[in-house]
Protein backbone atom coordinates (compact mmCIF):
# COMPACT_ATOMS: atom_id res chain seq x y z
CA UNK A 1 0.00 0.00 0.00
CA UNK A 2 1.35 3.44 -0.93
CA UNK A 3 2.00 5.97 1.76
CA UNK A 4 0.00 9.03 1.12
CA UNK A 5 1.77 10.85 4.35
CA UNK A 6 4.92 9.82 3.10
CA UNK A 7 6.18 13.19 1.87
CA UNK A 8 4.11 15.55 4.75
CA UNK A 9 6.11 13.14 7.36
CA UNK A 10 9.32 13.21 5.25
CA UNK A 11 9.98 16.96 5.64
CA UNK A 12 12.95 18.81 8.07
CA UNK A 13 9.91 20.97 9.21
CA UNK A 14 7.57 17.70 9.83
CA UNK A 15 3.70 18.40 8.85
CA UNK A 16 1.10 19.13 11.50
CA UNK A 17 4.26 20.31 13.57
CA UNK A 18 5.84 18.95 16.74
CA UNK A 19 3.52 20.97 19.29
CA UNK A 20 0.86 18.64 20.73
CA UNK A 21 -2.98 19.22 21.11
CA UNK A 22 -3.70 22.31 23.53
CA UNK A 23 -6.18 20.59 24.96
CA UNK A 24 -4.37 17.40 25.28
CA UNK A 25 -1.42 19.15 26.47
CA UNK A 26 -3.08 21.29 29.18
CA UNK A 27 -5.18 18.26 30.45
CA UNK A 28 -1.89 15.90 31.15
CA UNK A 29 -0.40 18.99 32.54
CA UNK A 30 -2.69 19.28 35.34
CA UNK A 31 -3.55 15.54 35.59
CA UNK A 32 -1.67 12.94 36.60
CA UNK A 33 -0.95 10.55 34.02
CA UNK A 34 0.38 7.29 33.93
CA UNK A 35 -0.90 3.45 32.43
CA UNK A 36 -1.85 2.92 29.13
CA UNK A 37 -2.37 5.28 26.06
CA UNK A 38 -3.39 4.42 22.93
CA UNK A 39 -2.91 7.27 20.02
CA UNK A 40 -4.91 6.25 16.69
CA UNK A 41 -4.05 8.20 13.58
CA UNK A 42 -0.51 8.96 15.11
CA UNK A 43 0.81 10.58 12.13
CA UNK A 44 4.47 11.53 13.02
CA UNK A 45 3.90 11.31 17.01
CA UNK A 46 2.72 15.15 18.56
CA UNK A 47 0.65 14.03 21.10
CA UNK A 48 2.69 10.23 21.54
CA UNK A 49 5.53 12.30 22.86
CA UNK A 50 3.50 14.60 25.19
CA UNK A 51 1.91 11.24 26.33
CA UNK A 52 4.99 9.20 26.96
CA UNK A 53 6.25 12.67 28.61
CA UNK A 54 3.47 12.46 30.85
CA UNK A 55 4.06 9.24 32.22
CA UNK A 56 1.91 7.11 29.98
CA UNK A 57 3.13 3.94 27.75
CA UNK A 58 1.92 4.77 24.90
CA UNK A 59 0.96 2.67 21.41
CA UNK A 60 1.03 4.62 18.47
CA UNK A 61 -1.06 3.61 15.81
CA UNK A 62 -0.88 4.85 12.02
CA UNK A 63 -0.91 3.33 8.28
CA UNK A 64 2.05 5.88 7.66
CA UNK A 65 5.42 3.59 7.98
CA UNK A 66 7.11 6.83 7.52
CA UNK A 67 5.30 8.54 10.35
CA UNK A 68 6.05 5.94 12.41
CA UNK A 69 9.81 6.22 11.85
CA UNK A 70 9.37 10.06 12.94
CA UNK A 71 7.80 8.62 15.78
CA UNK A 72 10.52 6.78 17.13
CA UNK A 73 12.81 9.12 15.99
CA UNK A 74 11.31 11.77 18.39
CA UNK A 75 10.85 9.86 21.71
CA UNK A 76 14.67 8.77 21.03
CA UNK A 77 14.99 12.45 20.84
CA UNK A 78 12.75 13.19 24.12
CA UNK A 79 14.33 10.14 25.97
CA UNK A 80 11.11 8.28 26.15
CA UNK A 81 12.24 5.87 23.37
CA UNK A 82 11.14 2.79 26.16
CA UNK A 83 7.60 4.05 26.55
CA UNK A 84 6.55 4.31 23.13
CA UNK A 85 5.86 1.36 20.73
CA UNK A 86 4.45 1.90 17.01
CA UNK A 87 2.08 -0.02 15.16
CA UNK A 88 1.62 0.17 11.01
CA UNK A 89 -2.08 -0.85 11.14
CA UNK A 90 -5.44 0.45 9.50
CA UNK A 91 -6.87 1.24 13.21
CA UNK A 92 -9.94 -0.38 11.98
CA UNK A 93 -8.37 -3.93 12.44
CA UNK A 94 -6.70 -3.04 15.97
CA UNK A 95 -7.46 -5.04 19.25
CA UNK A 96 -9.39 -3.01 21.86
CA UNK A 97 -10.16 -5.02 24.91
CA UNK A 98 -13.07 -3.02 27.17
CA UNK A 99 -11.32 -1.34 30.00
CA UNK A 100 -7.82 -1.60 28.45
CA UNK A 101 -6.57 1.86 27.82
CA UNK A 102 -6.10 5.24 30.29
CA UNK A 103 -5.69 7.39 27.81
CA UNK A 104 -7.13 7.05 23.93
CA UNK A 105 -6.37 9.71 21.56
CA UNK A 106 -7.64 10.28 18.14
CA UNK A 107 -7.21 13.34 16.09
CA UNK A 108 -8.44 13.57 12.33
CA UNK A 109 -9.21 9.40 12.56
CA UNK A 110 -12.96 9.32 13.04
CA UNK A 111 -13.07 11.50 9.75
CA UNK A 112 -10.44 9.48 7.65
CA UNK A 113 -12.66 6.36 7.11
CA UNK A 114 -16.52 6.07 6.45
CA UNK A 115 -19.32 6.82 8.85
CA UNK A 116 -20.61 3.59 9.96
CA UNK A 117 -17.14 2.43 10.55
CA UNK A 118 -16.22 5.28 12.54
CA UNK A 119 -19.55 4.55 14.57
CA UNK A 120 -17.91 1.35 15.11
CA UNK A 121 -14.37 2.39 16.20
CA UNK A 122 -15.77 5.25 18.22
CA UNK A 123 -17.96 2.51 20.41
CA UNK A 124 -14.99 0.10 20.29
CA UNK A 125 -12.91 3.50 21.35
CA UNK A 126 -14.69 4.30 24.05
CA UNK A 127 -15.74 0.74 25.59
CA UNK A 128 -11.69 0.34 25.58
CA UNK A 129 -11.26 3.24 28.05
CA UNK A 130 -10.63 2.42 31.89
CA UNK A 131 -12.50 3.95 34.37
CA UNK A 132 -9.86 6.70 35.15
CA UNK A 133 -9.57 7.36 31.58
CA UNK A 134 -9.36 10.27 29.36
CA UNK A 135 -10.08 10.65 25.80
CA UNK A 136 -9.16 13.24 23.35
CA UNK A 137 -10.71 13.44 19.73
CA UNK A 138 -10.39 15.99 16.79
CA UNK A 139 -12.36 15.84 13.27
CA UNK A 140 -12.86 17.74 10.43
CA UNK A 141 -16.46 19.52 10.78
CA UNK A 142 -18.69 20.51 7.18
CA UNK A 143 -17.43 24.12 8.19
CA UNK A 144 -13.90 22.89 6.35
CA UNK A 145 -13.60 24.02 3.20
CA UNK A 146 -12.80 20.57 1.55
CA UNK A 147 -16.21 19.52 2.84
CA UNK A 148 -18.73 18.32 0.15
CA UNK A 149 -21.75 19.88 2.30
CA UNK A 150 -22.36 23.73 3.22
CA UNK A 151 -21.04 25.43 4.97
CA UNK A 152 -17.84 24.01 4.05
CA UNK A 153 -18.52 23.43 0.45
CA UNK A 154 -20.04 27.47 0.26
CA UNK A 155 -16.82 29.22 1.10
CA UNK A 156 -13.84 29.92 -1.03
CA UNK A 157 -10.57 29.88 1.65
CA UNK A 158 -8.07 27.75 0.91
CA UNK A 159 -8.34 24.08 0.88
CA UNK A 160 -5.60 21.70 2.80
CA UNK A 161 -3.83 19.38 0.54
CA UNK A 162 -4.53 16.56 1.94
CA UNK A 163 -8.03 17.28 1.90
CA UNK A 164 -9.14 14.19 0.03
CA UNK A 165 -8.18 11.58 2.77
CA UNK A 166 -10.94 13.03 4.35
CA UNK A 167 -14.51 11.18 3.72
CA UNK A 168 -16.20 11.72 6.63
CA UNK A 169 -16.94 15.16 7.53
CA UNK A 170 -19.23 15.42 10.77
CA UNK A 171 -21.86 18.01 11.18
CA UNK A 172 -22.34 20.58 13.93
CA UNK A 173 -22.66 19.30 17.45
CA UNK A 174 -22.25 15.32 16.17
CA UNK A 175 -19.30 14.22 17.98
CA UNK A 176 -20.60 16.03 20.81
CA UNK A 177 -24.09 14.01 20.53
CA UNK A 178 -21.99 10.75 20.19
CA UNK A 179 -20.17 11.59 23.60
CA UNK A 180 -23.08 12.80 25.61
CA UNK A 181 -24.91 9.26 25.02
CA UNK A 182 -25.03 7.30 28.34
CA UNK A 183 -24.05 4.37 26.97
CA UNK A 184 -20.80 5.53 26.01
CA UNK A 185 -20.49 6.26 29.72
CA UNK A 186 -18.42 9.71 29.25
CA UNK A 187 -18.63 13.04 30.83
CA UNK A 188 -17.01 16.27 28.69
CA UNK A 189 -14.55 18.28 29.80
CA UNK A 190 -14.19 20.25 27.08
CA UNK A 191 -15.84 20.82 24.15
CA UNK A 192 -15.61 23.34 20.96
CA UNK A 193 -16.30 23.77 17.36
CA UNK A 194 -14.09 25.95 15.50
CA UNK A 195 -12.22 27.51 12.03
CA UNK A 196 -8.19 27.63 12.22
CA UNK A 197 -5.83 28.71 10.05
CA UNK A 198 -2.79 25.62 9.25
CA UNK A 199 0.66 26.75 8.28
CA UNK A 200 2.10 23.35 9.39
CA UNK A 201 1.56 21.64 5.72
CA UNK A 202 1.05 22.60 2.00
CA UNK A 203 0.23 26.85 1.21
CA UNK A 204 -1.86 27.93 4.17
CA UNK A 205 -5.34 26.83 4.05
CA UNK A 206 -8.50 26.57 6.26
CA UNK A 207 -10.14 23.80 8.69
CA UNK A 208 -13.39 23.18 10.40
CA UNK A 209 -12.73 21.24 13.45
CA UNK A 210 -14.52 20.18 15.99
CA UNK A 211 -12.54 19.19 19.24
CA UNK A 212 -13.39 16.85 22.22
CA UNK A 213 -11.93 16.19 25.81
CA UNK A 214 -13.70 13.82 28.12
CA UNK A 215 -12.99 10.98 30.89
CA UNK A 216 -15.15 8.68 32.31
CA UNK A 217 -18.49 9.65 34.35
CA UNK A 218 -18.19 10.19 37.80
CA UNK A 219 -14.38 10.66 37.29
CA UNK A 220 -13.28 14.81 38.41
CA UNK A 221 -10.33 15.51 37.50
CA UNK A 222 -8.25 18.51 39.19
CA UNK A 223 -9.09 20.32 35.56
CA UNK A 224 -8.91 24.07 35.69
CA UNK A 225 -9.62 24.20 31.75
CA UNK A 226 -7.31 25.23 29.19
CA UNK A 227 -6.49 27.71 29.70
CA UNK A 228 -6.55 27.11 33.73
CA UNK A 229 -8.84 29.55 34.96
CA UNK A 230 -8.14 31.30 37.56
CA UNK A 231 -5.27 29.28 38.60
CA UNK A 232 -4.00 29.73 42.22
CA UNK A 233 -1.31 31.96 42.95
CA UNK A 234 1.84 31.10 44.51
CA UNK A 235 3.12 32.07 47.78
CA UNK A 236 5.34 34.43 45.76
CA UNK A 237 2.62 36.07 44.11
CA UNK A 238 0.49 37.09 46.96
């Protein structure tokens, strides 16, 4: 199977950047971490390595062999080599025992393969998370302009290059919907639908996310938010 990542990954100045999720980042900041992560879609490792960093032992999943070579390349780099393993795997076809991971992370997966298999993997996804869990997810939203539906479709900013691995555009307040079902036994941290501008890949273009943070009902967290609000001051401060 061809890579399609191949050259984004391949770059000195590695697509999508080296910075992790905000959200992701902030959460693990303030959170203890530790256990088992599982990052789906891992592309070249952002949020692997602020796992690992964060105390987790982490499996990073992506159909990119080239990505995953960046990925090892960067926890050697981060000294956290021992705590991250990689996995070239459609992430479709992985094993996800119920109450298996503490940490699942999946940004731009859900909206990489068709609907009713990302129904699937998102019930799969969430089953698999322990009861201390967290669980971070990004997708493209029909506000992107590579969507096929309005408003997406409607507007004329630029388009990402990659924009045809993307099939499965979700509409407003769906992931949110999906996460808010008891079944799936989750309570939101944080939650936000939004247009950014991406400099990390190809000319500049535009995206419609929408972006998810949430851990297990009846789990709280010492989350401030992200940014922390209000945080406390220090003695030094006062």
């Amino acid at each position: 199977m061809s890579d399609p990542f191949f050259e984004p990954y391949d770059r000195d100045d590695i697509a999508y950047g080296d910075q992790p999720s905000d959200a992701l980042a902030a959460y693990l900041d303030q959170v203890k971490g530790g256990g088992k992560a599982l990052d789906l879609g891992a592309g070249a490792g952002r949020d692997s390595i602020v796992l690992a960093l964060a105390g987790y032992h982490v499996l990073s999943v992506d159909l990119s062999d080239r990505g995953l070579e960046r990925i090892a390349q960067r926890a050697e780099q981060a000294g956290v080599r021992s705590k991250v393993e990689t996995l070239a795997s459609d992430v479709r076809e992985i094993d996800l025992p119920p109450n298996s991971y503490d940490a699942i992370v999946a940004t731009t997966v859900l909206d990489h393969i068709p609907f009713a298999d990302s129904q699937t993997l998102w019930k799969r996804m969430t089953d698999a998370l322990t009861d201390r869990g967290v669980m971070y997810v990004q997708v493209h939203t029909t506000e992107d302009p590579g969507s096929d539906q309005p408003p997406g479709k409607d507007r004329n900013a630029p388009v990402s290059e990659t924009a045809a691995e993307v099939i499965n555009y979700f509409s407003p307040n769906q992931l949110a919907s999906w996460a808010i079902s008891t079944d799936r036994r989750l309570r939101i941290l944080r939650y936000e639908e939004r247009l950014e501008w991406d400099y990390t890949h190809g000319p500049e273009h535009l995206h419609g996310k929408a972006v998810l943070l949430a851990v297990r009902s009846g789990l709280f967290p010492d989350w401030y938010g992200q940014p922390a609000a209000f945080p406390r001051q220090s003695s030094s401060d006062k």
